[in-house]
C-alpha atoms as a PDB file:
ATOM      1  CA  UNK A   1      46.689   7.130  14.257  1.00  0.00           C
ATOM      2  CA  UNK A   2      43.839   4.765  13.897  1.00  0.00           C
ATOM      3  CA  UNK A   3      43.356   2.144  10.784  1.00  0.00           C
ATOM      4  CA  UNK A   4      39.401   2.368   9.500  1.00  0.00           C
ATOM      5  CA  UNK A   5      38.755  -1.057   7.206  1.00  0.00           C
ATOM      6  CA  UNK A   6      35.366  -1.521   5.304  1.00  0.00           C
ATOM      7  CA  UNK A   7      33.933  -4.847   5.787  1.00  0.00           C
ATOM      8  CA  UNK A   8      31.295  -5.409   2.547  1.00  0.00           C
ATOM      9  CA  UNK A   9      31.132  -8.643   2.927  1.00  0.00           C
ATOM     10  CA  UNK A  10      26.866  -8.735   3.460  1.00  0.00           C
ATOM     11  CA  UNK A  11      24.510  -5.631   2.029  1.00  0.00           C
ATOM     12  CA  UNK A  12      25.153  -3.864   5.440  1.00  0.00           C
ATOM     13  CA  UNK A  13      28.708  -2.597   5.159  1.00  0.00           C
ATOM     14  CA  UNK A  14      29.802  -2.457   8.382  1.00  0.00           C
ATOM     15  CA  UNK A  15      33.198  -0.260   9.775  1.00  0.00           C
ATOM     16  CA  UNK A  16      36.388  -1.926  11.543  1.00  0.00           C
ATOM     17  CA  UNK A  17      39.121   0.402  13.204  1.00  0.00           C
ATOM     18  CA  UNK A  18      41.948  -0.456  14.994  1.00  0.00           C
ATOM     19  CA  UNK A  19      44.715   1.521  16.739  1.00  0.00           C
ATOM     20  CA  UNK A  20      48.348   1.761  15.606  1.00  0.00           C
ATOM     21  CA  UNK A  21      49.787   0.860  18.912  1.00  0.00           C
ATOM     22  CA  UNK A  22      48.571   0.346  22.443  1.00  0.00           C
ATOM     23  CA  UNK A  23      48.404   3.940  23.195  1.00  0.00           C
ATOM     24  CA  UNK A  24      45.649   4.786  20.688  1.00  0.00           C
ATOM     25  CA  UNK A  25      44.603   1.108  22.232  1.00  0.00           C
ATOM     26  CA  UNK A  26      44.127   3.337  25.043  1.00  0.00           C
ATOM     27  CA  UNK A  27      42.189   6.070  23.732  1.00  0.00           C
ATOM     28  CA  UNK A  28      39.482   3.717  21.952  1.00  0.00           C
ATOM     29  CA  UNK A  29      38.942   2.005  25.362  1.00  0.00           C
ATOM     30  CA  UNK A  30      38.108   5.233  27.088  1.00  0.00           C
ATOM     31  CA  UNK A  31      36.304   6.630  24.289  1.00  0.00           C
ATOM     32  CA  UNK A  32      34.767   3.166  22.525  1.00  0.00           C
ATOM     33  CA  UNK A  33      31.070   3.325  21.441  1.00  0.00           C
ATOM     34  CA  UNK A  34      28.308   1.795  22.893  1.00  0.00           C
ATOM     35  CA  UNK A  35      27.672   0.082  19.185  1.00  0.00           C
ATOM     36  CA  UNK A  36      31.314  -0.784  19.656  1.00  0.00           C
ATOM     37  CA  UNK A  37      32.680  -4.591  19.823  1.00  0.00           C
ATOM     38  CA  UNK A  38      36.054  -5.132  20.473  1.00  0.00           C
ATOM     39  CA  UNK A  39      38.194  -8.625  19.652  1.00  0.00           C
ATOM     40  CA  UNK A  40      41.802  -9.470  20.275  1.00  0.00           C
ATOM     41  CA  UNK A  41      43.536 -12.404  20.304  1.00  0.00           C
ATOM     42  CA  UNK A  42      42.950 -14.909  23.361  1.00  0.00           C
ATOM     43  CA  UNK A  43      46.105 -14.832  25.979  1.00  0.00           C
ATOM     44  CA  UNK A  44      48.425 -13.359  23.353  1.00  0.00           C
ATOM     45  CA  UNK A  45      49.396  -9.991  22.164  1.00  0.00           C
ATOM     46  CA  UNK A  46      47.934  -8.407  19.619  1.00  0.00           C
ATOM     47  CA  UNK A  47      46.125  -5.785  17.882  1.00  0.00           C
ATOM     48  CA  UNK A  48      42.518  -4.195  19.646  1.00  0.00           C
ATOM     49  CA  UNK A  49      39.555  -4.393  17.049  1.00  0.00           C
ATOM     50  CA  UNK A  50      36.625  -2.807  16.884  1.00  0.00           C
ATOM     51  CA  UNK A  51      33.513  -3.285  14.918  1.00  0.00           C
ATOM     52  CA  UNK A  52      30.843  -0.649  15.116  1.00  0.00           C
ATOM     53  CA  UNK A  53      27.137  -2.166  14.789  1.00  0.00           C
ATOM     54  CA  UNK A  54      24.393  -0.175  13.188  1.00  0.00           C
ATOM     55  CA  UNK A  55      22.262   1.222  15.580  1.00  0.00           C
ATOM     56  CA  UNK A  56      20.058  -0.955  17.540  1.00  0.00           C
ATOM     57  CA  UNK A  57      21.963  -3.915  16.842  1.00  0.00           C
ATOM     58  CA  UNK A  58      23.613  -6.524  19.304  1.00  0.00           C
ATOM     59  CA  UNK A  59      26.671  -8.435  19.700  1.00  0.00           C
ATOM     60  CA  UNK A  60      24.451 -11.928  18.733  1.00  0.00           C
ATOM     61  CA  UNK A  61      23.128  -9.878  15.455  1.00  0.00           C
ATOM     62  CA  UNK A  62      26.716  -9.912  13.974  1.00  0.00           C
ATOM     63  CA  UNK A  63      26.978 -11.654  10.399  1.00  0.00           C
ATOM     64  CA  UNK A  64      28.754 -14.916  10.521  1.00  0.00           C
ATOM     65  CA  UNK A  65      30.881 -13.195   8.067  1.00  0.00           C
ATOM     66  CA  UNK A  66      31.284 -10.042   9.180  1.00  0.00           C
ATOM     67  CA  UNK A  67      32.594 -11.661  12.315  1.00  0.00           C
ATOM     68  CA  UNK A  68      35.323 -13.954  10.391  1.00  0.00           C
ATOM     69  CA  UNK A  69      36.799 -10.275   9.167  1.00  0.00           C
ATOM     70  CA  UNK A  70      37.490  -9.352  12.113  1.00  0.00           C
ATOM     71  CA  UNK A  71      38.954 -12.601  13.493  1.00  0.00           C
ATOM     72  CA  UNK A  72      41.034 -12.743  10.766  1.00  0.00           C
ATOM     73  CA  UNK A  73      42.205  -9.028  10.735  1.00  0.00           C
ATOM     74  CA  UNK A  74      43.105  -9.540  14.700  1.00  0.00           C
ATOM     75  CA  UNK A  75      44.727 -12.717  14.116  1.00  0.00           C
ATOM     76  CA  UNK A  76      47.104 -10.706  11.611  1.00  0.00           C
ATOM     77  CA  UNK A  77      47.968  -7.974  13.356  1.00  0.00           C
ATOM     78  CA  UNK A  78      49.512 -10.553  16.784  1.00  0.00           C
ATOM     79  CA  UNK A  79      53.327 -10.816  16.668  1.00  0.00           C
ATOM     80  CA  UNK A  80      53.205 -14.764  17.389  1.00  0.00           C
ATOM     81  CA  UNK A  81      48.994 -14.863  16.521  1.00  0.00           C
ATOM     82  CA  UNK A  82      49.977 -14.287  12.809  1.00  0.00           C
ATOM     83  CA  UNK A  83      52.390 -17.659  13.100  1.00  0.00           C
ATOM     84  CA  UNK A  84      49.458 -19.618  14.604  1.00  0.00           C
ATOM     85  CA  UNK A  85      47.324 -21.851  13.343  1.00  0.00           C
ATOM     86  CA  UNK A  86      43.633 -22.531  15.437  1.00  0.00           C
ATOM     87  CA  UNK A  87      44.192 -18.949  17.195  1.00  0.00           C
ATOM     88  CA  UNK A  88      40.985 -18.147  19.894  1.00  0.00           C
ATOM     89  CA  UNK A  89      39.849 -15.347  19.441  1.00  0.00           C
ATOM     90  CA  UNK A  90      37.688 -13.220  22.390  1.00  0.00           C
ATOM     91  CA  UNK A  91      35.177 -10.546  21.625  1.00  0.00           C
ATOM     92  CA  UNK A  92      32.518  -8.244  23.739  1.00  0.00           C
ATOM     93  CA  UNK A  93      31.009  -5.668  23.916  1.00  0.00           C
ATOM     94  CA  UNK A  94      32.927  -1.921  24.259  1.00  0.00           C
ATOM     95  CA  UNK A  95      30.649  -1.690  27.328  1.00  0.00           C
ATOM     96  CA  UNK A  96      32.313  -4.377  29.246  1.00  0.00           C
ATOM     97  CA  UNK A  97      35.816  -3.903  29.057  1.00  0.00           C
ATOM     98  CA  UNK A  98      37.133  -2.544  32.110  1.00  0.00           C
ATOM     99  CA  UNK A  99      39.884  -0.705  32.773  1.00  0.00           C
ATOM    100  CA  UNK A 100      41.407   0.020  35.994  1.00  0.00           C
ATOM    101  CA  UNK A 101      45.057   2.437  37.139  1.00  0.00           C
ATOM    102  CA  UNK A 102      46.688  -0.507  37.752  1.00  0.00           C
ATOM    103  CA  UNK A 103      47.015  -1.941  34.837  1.00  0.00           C
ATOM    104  CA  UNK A 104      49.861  -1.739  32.390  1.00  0.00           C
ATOM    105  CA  UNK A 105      49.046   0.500  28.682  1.00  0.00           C
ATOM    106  CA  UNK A 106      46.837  -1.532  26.416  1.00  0.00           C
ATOM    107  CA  UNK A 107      45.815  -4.272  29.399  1.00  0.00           C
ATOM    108  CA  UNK A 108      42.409  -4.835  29.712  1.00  0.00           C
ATOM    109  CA  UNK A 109      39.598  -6.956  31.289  1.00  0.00           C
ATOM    110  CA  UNK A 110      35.969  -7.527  32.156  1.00  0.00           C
ATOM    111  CA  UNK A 111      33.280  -6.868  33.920  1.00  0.00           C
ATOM    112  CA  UNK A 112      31.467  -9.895  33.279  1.00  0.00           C
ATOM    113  CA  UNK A 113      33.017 -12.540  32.187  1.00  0.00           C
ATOM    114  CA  UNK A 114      30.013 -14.511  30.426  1.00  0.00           C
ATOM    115  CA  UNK A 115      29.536 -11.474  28.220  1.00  0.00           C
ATOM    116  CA  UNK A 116      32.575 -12.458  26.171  1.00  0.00           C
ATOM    117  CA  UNK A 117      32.335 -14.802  23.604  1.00  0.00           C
ATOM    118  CA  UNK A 118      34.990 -17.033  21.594  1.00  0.00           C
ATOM    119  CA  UNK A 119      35.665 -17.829  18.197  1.00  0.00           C
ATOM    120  CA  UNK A 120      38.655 -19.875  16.621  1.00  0.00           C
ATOM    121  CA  UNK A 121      40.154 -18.950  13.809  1.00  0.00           C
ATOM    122  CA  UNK A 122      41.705 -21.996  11.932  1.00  0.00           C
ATOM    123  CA  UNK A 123      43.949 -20.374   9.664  1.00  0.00           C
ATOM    124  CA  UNK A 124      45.169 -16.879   8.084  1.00  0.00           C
ATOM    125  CA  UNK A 125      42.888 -16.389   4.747  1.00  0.00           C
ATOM    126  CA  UNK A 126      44.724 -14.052   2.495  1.00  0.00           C
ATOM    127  CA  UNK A 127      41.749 -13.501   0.414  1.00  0.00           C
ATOM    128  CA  UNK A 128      39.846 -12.053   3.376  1.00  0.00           C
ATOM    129  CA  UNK A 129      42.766  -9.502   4.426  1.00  0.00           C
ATOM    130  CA  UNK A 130      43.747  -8.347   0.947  1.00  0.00           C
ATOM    131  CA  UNK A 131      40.309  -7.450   0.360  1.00  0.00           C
ATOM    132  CA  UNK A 132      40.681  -5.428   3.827  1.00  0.00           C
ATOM    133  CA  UNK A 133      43.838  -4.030   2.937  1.00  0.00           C
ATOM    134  CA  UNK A 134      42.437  -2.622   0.086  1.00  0.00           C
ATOM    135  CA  UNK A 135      39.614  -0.599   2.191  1.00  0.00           C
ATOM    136  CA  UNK A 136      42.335   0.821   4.793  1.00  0.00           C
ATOM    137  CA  UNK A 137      42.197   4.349   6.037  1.00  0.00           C
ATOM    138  CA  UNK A 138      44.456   6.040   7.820  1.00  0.00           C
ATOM    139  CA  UNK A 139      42.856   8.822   9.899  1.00  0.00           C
ATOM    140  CA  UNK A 140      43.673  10.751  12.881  1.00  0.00           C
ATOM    141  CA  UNK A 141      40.601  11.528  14.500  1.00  0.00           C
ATOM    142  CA  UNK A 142      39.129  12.991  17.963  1.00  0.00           C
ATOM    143  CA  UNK A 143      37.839  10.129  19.128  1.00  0.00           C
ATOM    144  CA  UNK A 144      36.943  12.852  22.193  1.00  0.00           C
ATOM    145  CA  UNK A 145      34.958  14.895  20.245  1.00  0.00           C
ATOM    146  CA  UNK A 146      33.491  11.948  18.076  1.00  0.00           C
ATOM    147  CA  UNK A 147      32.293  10.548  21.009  1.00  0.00           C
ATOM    148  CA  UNK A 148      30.758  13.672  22.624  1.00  0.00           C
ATOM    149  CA  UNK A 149      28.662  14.111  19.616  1.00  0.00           C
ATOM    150  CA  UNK A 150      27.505  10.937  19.110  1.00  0.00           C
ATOM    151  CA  UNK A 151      26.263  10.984  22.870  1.00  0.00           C
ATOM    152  CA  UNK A 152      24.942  14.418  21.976  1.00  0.00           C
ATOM    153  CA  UNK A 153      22.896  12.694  19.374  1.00  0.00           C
ATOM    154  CA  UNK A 154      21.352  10.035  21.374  1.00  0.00           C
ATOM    155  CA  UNK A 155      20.515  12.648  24.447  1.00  0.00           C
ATOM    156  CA  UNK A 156      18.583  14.476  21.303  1.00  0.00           C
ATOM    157  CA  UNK A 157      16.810  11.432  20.246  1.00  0.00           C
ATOM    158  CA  UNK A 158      15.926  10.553  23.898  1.00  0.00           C
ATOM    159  CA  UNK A 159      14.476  13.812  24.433  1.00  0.00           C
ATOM    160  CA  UNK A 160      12.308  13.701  21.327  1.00  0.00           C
ATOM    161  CA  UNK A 161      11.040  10.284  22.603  1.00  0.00           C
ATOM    162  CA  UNK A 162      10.166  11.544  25.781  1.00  0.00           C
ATOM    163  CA  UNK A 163       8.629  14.897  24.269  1.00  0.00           C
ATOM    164  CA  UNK A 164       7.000  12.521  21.358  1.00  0.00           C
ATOM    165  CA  UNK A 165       5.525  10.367  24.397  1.00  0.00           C
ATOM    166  CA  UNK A 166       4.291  13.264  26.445  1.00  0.00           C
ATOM    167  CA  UNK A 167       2.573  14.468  23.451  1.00  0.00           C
ATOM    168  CA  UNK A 168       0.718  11.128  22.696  1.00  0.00           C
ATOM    169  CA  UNK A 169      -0.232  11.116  26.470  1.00  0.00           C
ATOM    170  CA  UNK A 170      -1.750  14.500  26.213  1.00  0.00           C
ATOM    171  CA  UNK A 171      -3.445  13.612  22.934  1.00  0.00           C
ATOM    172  CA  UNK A 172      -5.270  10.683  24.807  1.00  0.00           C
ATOM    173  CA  UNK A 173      -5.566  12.823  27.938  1.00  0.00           C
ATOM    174  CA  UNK A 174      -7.694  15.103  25.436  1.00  0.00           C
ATOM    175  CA  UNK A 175      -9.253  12.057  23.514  1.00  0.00           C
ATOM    176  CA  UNK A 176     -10.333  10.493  26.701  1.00  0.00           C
ATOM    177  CA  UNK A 177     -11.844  14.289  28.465  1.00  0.00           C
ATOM    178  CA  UNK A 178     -13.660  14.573  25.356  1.00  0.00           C
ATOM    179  CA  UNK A 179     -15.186  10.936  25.243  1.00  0.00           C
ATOM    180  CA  UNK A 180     -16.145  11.942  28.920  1.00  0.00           C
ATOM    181  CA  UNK A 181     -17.578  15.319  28.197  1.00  0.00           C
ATOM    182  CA  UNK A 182     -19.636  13.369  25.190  1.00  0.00           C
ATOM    183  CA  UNK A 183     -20.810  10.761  27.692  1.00  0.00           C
ATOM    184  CA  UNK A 184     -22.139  13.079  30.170  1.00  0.00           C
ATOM    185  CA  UNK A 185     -23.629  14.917  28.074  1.00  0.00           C
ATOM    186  CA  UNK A 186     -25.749  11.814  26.403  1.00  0.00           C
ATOM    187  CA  UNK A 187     -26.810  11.453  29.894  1.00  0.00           C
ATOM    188  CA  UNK A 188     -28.036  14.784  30.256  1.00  0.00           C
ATOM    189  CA  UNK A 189     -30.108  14.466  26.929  1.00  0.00           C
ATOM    190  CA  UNK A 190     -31.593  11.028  28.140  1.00  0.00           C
ATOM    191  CA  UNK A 191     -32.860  13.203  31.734  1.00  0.00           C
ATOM    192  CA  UNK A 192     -34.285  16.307  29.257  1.00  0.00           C
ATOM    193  CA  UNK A 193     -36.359  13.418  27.612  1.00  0.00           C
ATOM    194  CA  UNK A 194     -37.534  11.822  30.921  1.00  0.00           C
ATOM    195  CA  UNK A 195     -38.092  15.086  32.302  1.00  0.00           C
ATOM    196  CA  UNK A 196     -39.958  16.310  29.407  1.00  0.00           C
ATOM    197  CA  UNK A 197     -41.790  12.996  28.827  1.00  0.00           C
ATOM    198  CA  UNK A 198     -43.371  13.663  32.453  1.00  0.00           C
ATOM    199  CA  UNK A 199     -44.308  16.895  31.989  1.00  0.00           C
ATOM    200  CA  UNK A 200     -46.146  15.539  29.276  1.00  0.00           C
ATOM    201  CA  UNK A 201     -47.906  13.241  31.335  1.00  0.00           C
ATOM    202  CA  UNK A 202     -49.043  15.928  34.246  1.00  0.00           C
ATOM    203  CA  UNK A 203     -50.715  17.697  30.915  1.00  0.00           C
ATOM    204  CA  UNK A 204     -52.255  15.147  30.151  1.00  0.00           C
ATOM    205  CA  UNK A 205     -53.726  14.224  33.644  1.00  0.00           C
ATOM    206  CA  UNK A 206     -54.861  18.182  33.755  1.00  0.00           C
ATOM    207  CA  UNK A 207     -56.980  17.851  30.894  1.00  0.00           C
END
């Protein structure tokens, strides 16, 4: 089971999901988004958020308070987190978690460190998760097939890019031929004349 949230926070309502326990933890790690971000709690246990982006969006273009939702929702769902007061909070994006056989269900780490980013939460603001609460989903989705079609999308897009490019290319291929064709034959004209001028001249001698 996974837990969709709305955050509405800003104009752009964005989407927050979050597994019921670490082994739908482990499903959203292998299938995660590339538009994905995913927070937990620094060094303690606790709940894996994720925060989808819109498309063509990065982790720096995140609203201020967009990202205290999500801080706050991932402070709430940590067994000792929730207790806490000035709880540090990591986030990055889906792309650099990595996951490798040794490690335990729901463990995770990173490829690169200085692509994860911290934020500290001060204190649990009920205000911000009832409003949450009140948005909660329960779905069971297949985050398989999701994720299949959304990289069937963006293989779709690419290729209309690259067909969209070739056909600009061609266009100016055909532009530029035709510019040359027009040249050359300016320069034709301009001989005809010279040519013509001179046999004007040799009549003129004649007579």
């Amino acid at each position: 089971m996974v837990f969709y949230f709305t955050s509405n926070v800003v104009p752009s309502v964005y989407t927050i999901y979050m597994g019921k326990d670490k082994y739908e933890n482990e499903d959203l790690i292998k299938y995660g988004w590339p538009e994905d971000i995913w927070f937990h709690v620094d060094k303690l246990s606790s709940a894996h958020v994720y925060l989808r982006l819109h498309k063509g969006q990065t982790m720096d273009d995140i609203p201020k308070e967009v990202l205290i939702d999500c801080a706050q929702l991932v402070k709430a769902n940590s067994i000792q987190g929730c207790k806490m007061n000035n709880v540090n909070v990591v986030y990055t994006p889906w792309a650099n978690l990595k996951k490798t056989a040794d490690m335990d269900v729901g463990q995770i780490g990173f490829h690169r460190q200085k692509d994860v980013k911290l934020l500290t939460v001060e204190k649990k603001v009920n205000e911000i998760l009832n409003r949450l609460e009140k948005t909660k989903v329960e779905r069971f989705p297949d985050l398989a097939a999701e994720k299949e079609a959304r990289d069937r999308e963006e293989r779709n897009e690419k290729k209309a890019q690259i067909q969209e490019m070739k056909r600009k290319e061609k266009e100016e291929m055909k532009k530029k031929k035709e510019l040359e064709e027009l040249r050359s034959y300016s320069s034709l004209m301009k001989a005809e004349n010279m040519s013509s001028n001179q046999d004007g001249n040799d009549s003129d001698d004649f007579m």
